[in-house]
PDB file of N, CA and C in Angstrom:
ATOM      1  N   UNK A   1      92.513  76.395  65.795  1.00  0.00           N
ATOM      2  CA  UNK A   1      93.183  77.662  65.995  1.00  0.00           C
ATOM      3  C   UNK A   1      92.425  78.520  66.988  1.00  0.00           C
ATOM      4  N   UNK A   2      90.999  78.344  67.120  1.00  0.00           N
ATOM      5  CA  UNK A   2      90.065  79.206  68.195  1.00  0.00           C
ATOM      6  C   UNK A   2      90.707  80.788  68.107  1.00  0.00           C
ATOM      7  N   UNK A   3      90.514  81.258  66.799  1.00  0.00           N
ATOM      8  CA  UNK A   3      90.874  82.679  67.505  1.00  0.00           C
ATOM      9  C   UNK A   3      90.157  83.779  68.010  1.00  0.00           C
ATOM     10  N   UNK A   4      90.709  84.050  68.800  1.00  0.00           N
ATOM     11  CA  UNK A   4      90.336  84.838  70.301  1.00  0.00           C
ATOM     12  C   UNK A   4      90.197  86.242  69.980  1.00  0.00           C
ATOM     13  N   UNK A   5      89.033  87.027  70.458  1.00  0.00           N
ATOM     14  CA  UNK A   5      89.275  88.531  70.892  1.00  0.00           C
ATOM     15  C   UNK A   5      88.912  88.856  71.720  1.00  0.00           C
ATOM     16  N   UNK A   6      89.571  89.642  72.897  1.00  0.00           N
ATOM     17  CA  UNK A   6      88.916  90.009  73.913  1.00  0.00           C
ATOM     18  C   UNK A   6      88.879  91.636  73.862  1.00  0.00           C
ATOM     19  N   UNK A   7      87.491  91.956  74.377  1.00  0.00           N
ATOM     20  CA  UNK A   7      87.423  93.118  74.545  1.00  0.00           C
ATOM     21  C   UNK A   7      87.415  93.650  75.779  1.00  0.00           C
ATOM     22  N   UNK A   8      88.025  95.230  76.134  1.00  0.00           N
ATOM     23  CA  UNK A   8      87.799  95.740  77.476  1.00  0.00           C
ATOM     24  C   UNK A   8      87.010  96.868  76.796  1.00  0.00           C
ATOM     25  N   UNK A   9      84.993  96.812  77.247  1.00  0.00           N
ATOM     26  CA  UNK A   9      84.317  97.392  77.295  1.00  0.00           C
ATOM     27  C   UNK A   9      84.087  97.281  75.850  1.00  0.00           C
ATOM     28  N   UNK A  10      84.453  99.068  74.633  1.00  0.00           N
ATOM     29  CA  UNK A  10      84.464  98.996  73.694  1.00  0.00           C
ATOM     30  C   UNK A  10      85.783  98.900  72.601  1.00  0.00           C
ATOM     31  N   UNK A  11      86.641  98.541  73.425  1.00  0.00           N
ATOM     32  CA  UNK A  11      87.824  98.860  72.965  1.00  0.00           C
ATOM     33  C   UNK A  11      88.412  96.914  72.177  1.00  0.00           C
ATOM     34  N   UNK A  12      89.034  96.706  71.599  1.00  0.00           N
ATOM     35  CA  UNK A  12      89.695  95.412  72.074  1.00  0.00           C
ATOM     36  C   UNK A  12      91.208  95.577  72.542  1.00  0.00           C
ATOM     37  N   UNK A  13      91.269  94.393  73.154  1.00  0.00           N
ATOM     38  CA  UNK A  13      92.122  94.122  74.006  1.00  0.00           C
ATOM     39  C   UNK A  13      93.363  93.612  74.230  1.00  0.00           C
ATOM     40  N   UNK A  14      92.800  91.770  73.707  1.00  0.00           N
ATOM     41  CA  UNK A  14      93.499  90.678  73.146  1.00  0.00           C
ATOM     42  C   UNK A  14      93.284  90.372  72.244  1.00  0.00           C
ATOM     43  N   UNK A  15      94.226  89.554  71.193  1.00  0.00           N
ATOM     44  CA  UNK A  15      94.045  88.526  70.334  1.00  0.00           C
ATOM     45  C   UNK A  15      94.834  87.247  70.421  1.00  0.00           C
ATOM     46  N   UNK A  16      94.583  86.444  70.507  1.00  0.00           N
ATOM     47  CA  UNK A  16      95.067  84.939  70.677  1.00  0.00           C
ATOM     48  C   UNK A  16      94.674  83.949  70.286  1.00  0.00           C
ATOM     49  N   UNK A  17      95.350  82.658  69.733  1.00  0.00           N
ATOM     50  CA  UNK A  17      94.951  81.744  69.437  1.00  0.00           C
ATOM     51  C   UNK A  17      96.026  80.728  69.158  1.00  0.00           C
ATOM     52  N   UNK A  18      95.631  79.387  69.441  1.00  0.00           N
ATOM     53  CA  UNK A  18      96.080  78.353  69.522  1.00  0.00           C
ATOM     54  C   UNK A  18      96.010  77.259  68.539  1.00  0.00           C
ATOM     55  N   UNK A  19      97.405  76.381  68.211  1.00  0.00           N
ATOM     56  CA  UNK A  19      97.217  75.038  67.145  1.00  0.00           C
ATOM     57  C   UNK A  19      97.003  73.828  68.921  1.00  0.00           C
ATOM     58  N   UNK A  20      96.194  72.739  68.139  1.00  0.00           N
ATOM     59  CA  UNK A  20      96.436  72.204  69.557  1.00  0.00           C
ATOM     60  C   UNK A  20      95.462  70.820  69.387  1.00  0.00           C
ATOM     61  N   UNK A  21      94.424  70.913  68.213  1.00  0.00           N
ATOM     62  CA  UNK A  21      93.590  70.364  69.023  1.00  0.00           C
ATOM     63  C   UNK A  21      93.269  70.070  70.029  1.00  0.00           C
ATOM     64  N   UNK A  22      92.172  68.994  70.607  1.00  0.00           N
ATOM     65  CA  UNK A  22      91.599  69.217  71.681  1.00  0.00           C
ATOM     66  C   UNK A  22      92.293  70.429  72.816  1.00  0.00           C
ATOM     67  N   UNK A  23      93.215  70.475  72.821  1.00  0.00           N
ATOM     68  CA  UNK A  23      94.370  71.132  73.944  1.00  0.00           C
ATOM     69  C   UNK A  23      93.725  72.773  73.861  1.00  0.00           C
ATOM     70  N   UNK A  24      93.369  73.297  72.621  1.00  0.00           N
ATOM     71  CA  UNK A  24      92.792  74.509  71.972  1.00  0.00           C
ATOM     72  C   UNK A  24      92.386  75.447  73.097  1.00  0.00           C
ATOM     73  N   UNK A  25      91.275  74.743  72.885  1.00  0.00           N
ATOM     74  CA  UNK A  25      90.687  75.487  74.212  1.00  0.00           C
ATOM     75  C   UNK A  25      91.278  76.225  75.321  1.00  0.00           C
ATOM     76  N   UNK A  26      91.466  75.404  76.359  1.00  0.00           N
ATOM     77  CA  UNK A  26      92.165  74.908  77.490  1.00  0.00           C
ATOM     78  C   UNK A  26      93.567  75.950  77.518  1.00  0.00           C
ATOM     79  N   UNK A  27      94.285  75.741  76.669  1.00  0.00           N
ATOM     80  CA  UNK A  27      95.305  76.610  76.263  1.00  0.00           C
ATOM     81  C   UNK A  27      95.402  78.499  76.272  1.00  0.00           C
ATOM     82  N   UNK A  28      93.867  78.398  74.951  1.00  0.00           N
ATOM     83  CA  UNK A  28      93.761  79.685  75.067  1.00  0.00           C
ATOM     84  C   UNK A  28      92.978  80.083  76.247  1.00  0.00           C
ATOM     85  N   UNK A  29      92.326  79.539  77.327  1.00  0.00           N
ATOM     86  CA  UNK A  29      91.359  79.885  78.200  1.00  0.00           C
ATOM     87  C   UNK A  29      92.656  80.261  79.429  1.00  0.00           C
ATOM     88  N   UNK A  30      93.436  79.316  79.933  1.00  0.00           N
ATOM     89  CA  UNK A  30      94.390  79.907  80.850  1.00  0.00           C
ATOM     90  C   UNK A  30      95.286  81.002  80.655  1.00  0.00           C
ATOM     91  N   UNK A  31      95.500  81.064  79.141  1.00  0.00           N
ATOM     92  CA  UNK A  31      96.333  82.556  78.873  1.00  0.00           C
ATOM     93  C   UNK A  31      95.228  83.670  79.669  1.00  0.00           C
ATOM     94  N   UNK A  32      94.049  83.824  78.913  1.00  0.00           N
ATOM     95  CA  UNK A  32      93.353  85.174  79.225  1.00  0.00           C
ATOM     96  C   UNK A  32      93.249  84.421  80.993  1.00  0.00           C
ATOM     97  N   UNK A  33      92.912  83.471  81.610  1.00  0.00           N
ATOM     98  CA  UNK A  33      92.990  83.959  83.384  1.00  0.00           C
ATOM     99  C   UNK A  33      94.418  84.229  83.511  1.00  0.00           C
ATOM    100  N   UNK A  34      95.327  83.683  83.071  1.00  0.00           N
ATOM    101  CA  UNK A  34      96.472  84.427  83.638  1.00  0.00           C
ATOM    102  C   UNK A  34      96.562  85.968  83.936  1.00  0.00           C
ATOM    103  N   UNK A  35      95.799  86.451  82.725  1.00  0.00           N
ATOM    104  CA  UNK A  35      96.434  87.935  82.254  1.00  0.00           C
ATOM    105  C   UNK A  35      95.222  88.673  83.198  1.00  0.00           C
ATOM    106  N   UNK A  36      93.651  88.340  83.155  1.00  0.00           N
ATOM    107  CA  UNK A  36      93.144  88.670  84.373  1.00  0.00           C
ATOM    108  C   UNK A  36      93.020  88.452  85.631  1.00  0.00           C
ATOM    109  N   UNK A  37      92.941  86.976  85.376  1.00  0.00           N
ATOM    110  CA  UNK A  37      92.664  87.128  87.224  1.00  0.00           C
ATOM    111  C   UNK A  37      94.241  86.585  88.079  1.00  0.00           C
ATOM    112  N   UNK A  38      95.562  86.597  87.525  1.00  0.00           N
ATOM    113  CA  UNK A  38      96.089  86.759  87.749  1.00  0.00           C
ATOM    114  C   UNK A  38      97.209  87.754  87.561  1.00  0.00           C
ATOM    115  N   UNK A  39      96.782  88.833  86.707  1.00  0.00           N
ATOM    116  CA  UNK A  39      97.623  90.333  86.557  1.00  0.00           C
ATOM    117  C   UNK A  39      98.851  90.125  86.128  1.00  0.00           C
ATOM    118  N   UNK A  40      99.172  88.913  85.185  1.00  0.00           N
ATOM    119  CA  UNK A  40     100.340  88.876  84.776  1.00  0.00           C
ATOM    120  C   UNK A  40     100.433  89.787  83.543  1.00  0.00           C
ATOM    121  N   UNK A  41     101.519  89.949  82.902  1.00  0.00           N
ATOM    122  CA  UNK A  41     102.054  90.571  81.610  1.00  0.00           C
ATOM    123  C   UNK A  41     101.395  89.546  79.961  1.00  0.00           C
ATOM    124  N   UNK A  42     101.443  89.936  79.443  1.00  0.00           N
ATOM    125  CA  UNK A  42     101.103  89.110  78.089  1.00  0.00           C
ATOM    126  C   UNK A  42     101.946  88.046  77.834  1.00  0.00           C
ATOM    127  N   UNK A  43     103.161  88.324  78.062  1.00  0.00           N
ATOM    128  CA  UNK A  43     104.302  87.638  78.449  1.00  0.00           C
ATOM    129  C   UNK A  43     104.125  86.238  79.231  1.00  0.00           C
ATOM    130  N   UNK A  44     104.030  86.475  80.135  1.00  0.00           N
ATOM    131  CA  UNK A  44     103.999  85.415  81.530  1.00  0.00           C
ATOM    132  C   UNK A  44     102.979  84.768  81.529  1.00  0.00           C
ATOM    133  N   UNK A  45     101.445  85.599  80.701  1.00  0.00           N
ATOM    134  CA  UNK A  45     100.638  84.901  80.787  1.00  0.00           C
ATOM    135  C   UNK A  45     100.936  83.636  79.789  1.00  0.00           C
ATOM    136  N   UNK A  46     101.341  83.778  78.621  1.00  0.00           N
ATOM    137  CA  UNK A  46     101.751  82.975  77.799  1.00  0.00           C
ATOM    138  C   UNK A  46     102.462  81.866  77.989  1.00  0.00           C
ATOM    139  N   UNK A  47     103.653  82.233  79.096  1.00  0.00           N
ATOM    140  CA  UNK A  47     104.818  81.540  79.018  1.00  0.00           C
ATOM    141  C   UNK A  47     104.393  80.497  80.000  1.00  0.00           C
ATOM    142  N   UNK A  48     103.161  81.008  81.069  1.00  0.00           N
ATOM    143  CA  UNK A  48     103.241  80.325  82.050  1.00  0.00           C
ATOM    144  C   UNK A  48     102.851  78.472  81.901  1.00  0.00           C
ATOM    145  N   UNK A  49     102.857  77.812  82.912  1.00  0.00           N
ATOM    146  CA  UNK A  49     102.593  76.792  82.621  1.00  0.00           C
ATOM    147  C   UNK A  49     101.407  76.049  82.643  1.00  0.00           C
ATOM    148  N   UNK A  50     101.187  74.991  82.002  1.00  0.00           N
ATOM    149  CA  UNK A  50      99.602  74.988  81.728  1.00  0.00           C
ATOM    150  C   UNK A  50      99.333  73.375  81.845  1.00  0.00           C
ATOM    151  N   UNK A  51      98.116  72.543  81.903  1.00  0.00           N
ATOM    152  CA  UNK A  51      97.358  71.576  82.122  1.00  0.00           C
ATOM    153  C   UNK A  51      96.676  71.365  81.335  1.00  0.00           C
ATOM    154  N   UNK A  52      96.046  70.176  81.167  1.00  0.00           N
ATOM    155  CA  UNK A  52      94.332  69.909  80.578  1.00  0.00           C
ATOM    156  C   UNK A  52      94.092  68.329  81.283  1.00  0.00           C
ATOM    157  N   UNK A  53      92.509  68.589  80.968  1.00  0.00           N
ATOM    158  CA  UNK A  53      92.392  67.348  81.632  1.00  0.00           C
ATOM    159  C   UNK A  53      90.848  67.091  80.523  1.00  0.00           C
ATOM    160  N   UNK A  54      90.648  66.356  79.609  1.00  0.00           N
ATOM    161  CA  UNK A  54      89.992  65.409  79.124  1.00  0.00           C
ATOM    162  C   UNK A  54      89.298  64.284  79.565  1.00  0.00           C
ATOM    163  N   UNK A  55      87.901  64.039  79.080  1.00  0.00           N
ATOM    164  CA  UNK A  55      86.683  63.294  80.060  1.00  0.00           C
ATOM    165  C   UNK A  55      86.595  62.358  78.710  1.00  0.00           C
ATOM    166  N   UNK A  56      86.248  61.420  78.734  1.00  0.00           N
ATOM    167  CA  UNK A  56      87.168  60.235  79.073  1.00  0.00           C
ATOM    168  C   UNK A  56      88.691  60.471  78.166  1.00  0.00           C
ATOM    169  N   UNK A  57      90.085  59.832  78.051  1.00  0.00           N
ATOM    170  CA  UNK A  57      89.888  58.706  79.309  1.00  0.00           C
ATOM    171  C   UNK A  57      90.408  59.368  80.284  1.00  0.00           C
ATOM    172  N   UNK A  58      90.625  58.738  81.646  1.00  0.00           N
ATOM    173  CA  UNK A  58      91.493  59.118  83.126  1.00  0.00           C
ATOM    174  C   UNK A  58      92.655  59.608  82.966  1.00  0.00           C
ATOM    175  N   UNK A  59      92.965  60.643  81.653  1.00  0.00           N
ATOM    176  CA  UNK A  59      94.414  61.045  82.181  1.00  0.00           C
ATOM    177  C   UNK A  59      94.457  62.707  82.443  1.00  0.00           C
ATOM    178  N   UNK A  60      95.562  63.597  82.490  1.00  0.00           N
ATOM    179  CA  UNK A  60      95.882  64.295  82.630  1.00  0.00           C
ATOM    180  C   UNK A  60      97.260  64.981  82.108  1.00  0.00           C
ATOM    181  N   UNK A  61      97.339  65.237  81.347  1.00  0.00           N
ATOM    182  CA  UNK A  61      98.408  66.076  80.032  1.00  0.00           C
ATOM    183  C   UNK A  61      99.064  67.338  81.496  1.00  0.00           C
ATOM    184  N   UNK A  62     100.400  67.599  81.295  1.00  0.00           N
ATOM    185  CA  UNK A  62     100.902  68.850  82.100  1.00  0.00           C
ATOM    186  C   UNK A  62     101.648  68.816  81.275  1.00  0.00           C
ATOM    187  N   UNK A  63     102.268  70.535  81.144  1.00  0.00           N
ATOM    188  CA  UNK A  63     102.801  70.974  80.298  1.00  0.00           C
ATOM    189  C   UNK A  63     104.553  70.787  80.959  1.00  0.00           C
ATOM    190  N   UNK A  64     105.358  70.034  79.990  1.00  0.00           N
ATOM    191  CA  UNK A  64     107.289  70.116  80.698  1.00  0.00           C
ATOM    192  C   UNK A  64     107.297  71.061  81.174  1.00  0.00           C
ATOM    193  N   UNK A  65     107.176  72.508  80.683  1.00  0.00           N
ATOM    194  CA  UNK A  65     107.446  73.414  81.325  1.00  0.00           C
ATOM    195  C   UNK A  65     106.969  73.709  82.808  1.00  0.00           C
ATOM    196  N   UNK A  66     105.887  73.359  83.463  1.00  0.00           N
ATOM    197  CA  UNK A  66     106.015  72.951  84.985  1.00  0.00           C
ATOM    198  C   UNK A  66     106.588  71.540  85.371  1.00  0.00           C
ATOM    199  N   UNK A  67     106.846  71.146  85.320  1.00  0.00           N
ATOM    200  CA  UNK A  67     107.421  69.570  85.229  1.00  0.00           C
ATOM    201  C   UNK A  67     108.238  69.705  86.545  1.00  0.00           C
ATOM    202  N   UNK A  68     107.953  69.246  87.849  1.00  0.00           N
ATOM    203  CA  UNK A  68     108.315  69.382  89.324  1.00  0.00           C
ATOM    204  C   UNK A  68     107.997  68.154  90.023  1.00  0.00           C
ATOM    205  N   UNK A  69     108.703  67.664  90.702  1.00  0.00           N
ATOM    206  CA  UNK A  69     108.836  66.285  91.130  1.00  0.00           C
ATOM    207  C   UNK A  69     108.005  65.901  92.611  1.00  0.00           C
ATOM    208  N   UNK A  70     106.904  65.550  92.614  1.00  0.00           N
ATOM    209  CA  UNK A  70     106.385  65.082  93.848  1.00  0.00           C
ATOM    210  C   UNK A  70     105.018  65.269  93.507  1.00  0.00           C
ATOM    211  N   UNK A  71     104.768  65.225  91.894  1.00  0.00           N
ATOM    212  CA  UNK A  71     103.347  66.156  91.828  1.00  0.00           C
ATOM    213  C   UNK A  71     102.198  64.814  91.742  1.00  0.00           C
ATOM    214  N   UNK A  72     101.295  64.795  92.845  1.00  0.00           N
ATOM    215  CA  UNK A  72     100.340  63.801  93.294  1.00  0.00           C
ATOM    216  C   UNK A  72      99.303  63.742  92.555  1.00  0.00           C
ATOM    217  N   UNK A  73      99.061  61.907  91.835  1.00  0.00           N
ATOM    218  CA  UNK A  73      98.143  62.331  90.723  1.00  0.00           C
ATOM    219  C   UNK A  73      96.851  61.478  91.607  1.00  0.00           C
ATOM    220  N   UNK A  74      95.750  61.914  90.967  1.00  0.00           N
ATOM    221  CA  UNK A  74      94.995  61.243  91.456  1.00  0.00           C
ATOM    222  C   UNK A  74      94.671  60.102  91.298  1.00  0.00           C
ATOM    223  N   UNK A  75      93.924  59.030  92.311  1.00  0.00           N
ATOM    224  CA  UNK A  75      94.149  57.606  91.781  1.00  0.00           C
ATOM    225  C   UNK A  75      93.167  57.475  90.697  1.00  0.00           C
ATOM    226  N   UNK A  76      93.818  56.411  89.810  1.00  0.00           N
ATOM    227  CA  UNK A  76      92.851  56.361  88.671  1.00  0.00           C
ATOM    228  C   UNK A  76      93.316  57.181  87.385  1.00  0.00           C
ATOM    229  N   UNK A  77      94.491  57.774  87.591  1.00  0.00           N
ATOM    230  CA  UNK A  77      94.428  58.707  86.221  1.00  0.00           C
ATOM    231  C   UNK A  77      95.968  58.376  85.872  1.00  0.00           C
ATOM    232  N   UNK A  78      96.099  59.076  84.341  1.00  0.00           N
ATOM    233  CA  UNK A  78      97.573  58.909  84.043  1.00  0.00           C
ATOM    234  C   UNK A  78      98.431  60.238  84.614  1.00  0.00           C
ATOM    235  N   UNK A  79      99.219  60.613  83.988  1.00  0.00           N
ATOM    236  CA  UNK A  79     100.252  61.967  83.899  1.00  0.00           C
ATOM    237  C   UNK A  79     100.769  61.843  82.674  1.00  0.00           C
ATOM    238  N   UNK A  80     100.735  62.480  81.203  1.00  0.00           N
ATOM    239  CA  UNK A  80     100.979  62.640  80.278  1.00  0.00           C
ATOM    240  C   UNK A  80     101.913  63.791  80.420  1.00  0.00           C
ATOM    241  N   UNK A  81     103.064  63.911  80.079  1.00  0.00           N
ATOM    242  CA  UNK A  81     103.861  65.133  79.978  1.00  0.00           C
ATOM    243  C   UNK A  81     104.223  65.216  78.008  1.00  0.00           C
ATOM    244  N   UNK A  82     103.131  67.049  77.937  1.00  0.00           N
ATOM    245  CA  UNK A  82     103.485  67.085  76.119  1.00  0.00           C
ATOM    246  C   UNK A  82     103.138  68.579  76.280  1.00  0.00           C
ATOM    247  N   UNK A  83     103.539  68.722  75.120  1.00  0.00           N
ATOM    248  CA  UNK A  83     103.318  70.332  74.789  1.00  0.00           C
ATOM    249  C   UNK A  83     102.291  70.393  74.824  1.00  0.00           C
ATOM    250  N   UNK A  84     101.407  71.538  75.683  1.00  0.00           N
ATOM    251  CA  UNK A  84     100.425  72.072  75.215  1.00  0.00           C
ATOM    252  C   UNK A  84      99.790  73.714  74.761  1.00  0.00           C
ATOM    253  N   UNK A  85      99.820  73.124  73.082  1.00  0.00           N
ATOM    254  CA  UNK A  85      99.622  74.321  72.566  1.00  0.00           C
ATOM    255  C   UNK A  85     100.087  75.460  71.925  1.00  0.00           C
ATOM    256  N   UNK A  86     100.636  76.231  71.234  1.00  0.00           N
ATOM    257  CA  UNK A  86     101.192  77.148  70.822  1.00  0.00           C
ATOM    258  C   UNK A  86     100.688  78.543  70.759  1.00  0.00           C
ATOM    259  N   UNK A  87     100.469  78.588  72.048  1.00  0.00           N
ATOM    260  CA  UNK A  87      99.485  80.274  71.732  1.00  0.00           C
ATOM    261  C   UNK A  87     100.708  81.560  71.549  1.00  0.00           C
ATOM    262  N   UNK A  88      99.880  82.221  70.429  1.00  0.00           N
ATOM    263  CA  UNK A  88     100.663  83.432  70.016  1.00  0.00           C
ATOM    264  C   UNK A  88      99.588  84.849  70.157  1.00  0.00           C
ATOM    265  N   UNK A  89     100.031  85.535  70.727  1.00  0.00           N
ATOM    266  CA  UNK A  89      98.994  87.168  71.297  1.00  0.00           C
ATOM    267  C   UNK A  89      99.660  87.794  71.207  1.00  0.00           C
ATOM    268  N   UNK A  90      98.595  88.934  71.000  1.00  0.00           N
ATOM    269  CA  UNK A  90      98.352  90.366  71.162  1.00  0.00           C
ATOM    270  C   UNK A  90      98.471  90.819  71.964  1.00  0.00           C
ATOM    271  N   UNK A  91      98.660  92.154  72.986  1.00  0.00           N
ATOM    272  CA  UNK A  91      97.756  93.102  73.535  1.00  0.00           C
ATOM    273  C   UNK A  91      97.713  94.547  72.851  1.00  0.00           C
ATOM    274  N   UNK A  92      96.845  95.084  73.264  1.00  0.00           N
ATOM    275  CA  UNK A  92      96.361  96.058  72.489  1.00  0.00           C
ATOM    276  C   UNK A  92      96.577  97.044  73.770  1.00  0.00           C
ATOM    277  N   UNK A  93      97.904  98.292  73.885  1.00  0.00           N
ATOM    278  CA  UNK A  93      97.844  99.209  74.985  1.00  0.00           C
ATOM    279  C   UNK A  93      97.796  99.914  74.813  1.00  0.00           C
ATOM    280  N   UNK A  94      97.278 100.958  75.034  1.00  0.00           N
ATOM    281  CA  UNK A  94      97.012 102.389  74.330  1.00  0.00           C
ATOM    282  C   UNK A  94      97.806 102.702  73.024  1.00  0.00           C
ATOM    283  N   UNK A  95      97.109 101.610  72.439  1.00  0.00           N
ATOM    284  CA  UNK A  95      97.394 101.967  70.476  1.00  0.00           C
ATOM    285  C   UNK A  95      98.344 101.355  70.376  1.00  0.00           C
ATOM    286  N   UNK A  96      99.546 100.754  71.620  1.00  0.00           N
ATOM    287  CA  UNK A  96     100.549 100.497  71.037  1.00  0.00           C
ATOM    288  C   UNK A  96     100.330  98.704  71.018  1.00  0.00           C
ATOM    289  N   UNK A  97     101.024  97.808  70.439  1.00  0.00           N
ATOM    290  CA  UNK A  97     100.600  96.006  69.973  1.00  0.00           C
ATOM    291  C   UNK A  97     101.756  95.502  70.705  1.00  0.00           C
ATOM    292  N   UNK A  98     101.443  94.416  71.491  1.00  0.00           N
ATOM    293  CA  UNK A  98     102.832  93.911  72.428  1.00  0.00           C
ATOM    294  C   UNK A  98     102.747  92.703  72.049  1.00  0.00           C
ATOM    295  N   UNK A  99     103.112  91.695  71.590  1.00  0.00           N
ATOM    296  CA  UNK A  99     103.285  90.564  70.981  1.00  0.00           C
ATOM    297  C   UNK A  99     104.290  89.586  72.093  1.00  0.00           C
ATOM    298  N   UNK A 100     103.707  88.530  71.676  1.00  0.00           N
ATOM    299  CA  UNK A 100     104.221  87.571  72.982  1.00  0.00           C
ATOM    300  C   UNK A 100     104.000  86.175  72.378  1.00  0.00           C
ATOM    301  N   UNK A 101     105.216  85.609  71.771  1.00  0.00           N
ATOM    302  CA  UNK A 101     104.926  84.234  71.172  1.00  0.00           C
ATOM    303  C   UNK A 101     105.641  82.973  72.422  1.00  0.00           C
ATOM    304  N   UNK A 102     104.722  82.295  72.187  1.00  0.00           N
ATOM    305  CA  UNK A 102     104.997  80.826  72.902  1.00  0.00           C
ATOM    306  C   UNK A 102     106.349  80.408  72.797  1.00  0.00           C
ATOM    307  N   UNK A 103     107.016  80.119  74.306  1.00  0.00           N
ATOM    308  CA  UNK A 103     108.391  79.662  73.955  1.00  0.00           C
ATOM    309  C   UNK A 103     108.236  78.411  73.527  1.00  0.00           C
ATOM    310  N   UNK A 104     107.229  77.216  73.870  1.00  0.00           N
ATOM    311  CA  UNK A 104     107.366  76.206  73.171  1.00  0.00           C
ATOM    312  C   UNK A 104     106.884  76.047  71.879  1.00  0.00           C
ATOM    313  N   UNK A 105     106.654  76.999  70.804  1.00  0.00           N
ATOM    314  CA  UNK A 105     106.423  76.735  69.794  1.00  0.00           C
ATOM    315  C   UNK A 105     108.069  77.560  68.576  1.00  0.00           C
ATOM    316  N   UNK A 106     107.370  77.564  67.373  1.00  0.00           N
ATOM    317  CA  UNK A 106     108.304  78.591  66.676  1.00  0.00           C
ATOM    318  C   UNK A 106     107.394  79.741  66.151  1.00  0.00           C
ATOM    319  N   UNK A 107     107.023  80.574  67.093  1.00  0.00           N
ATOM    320  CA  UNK A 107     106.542  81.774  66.536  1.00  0.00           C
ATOM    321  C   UNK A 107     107.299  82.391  67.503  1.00  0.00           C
ATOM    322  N   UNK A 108     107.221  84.260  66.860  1.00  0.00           N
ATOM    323  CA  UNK A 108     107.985  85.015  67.608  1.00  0.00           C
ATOM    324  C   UNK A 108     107.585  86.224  67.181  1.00  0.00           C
ATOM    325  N   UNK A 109     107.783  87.150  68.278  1.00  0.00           N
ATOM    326  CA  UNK A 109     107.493  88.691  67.914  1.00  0.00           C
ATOM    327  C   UNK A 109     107.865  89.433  66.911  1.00  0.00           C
ATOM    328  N   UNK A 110     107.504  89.966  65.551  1.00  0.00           N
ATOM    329  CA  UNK A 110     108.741  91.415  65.211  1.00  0.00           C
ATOM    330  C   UNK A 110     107.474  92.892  65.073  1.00  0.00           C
ATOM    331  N   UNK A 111     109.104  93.638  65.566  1.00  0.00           N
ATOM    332  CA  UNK A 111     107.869  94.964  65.242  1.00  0.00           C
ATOM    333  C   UNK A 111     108.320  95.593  63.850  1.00  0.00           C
ATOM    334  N   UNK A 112     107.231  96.494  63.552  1.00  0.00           N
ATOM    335  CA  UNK A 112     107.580  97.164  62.298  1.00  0.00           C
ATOM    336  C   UNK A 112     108.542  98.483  62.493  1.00  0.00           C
TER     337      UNK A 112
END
């Protein structure tokens, strides 16, 4: 599950976390670059599409949801196409909680 908190400064920020094994990680680590170093929404960071790549053996897992035709693997490795991951988050915006569940899983937002 790896669950996640991120803080900005003293405040927190995020919360997230993932079912996945090995995938865990990997999963929750591209949500938070999405959301920083690419300035997406909690949303998008979530939704977006994601990878892993595991030492041994030679393959490479991509998530259906990028699933685009011409994509060059390197020699030596597989292409595994599977879900990866179910991350469900937080953000924390000035007091108010924005919730953002994984479309490939079954979790989902409600507010109170």
């Amino acid at each position: 599950m790896s669950p996640t908190f991120v803080y900005r400064g003293e405040k927190l920020w995020l919360l997230l976390g993932s079912p996945g094994g090995p995938t865990i990680i990997t999963s929750v680590a591209q949500v938070i670059l999405n959301k920083i170093d690419h300035g997406m929404s909690i949303g998008e960071a979530v939704k977006a599409p994601r990878f892993h790549h595991q030492w041994p053996p030679p393959s490479r897992d991509e998530d259906p949801i990028s699933a685009e035709p011409g994509i060059e693997i390197p020699k030596g490795y597989t292409l595994r196409r599977r879900r990866l991951g179910d991350v469900q988050a937080i953000e924390i915006d000035g007091g108010r909680a924005i919730g953002a569940p994984d479309p490939r899983g079954i979790g989902k937002a409600v507010s109170e």
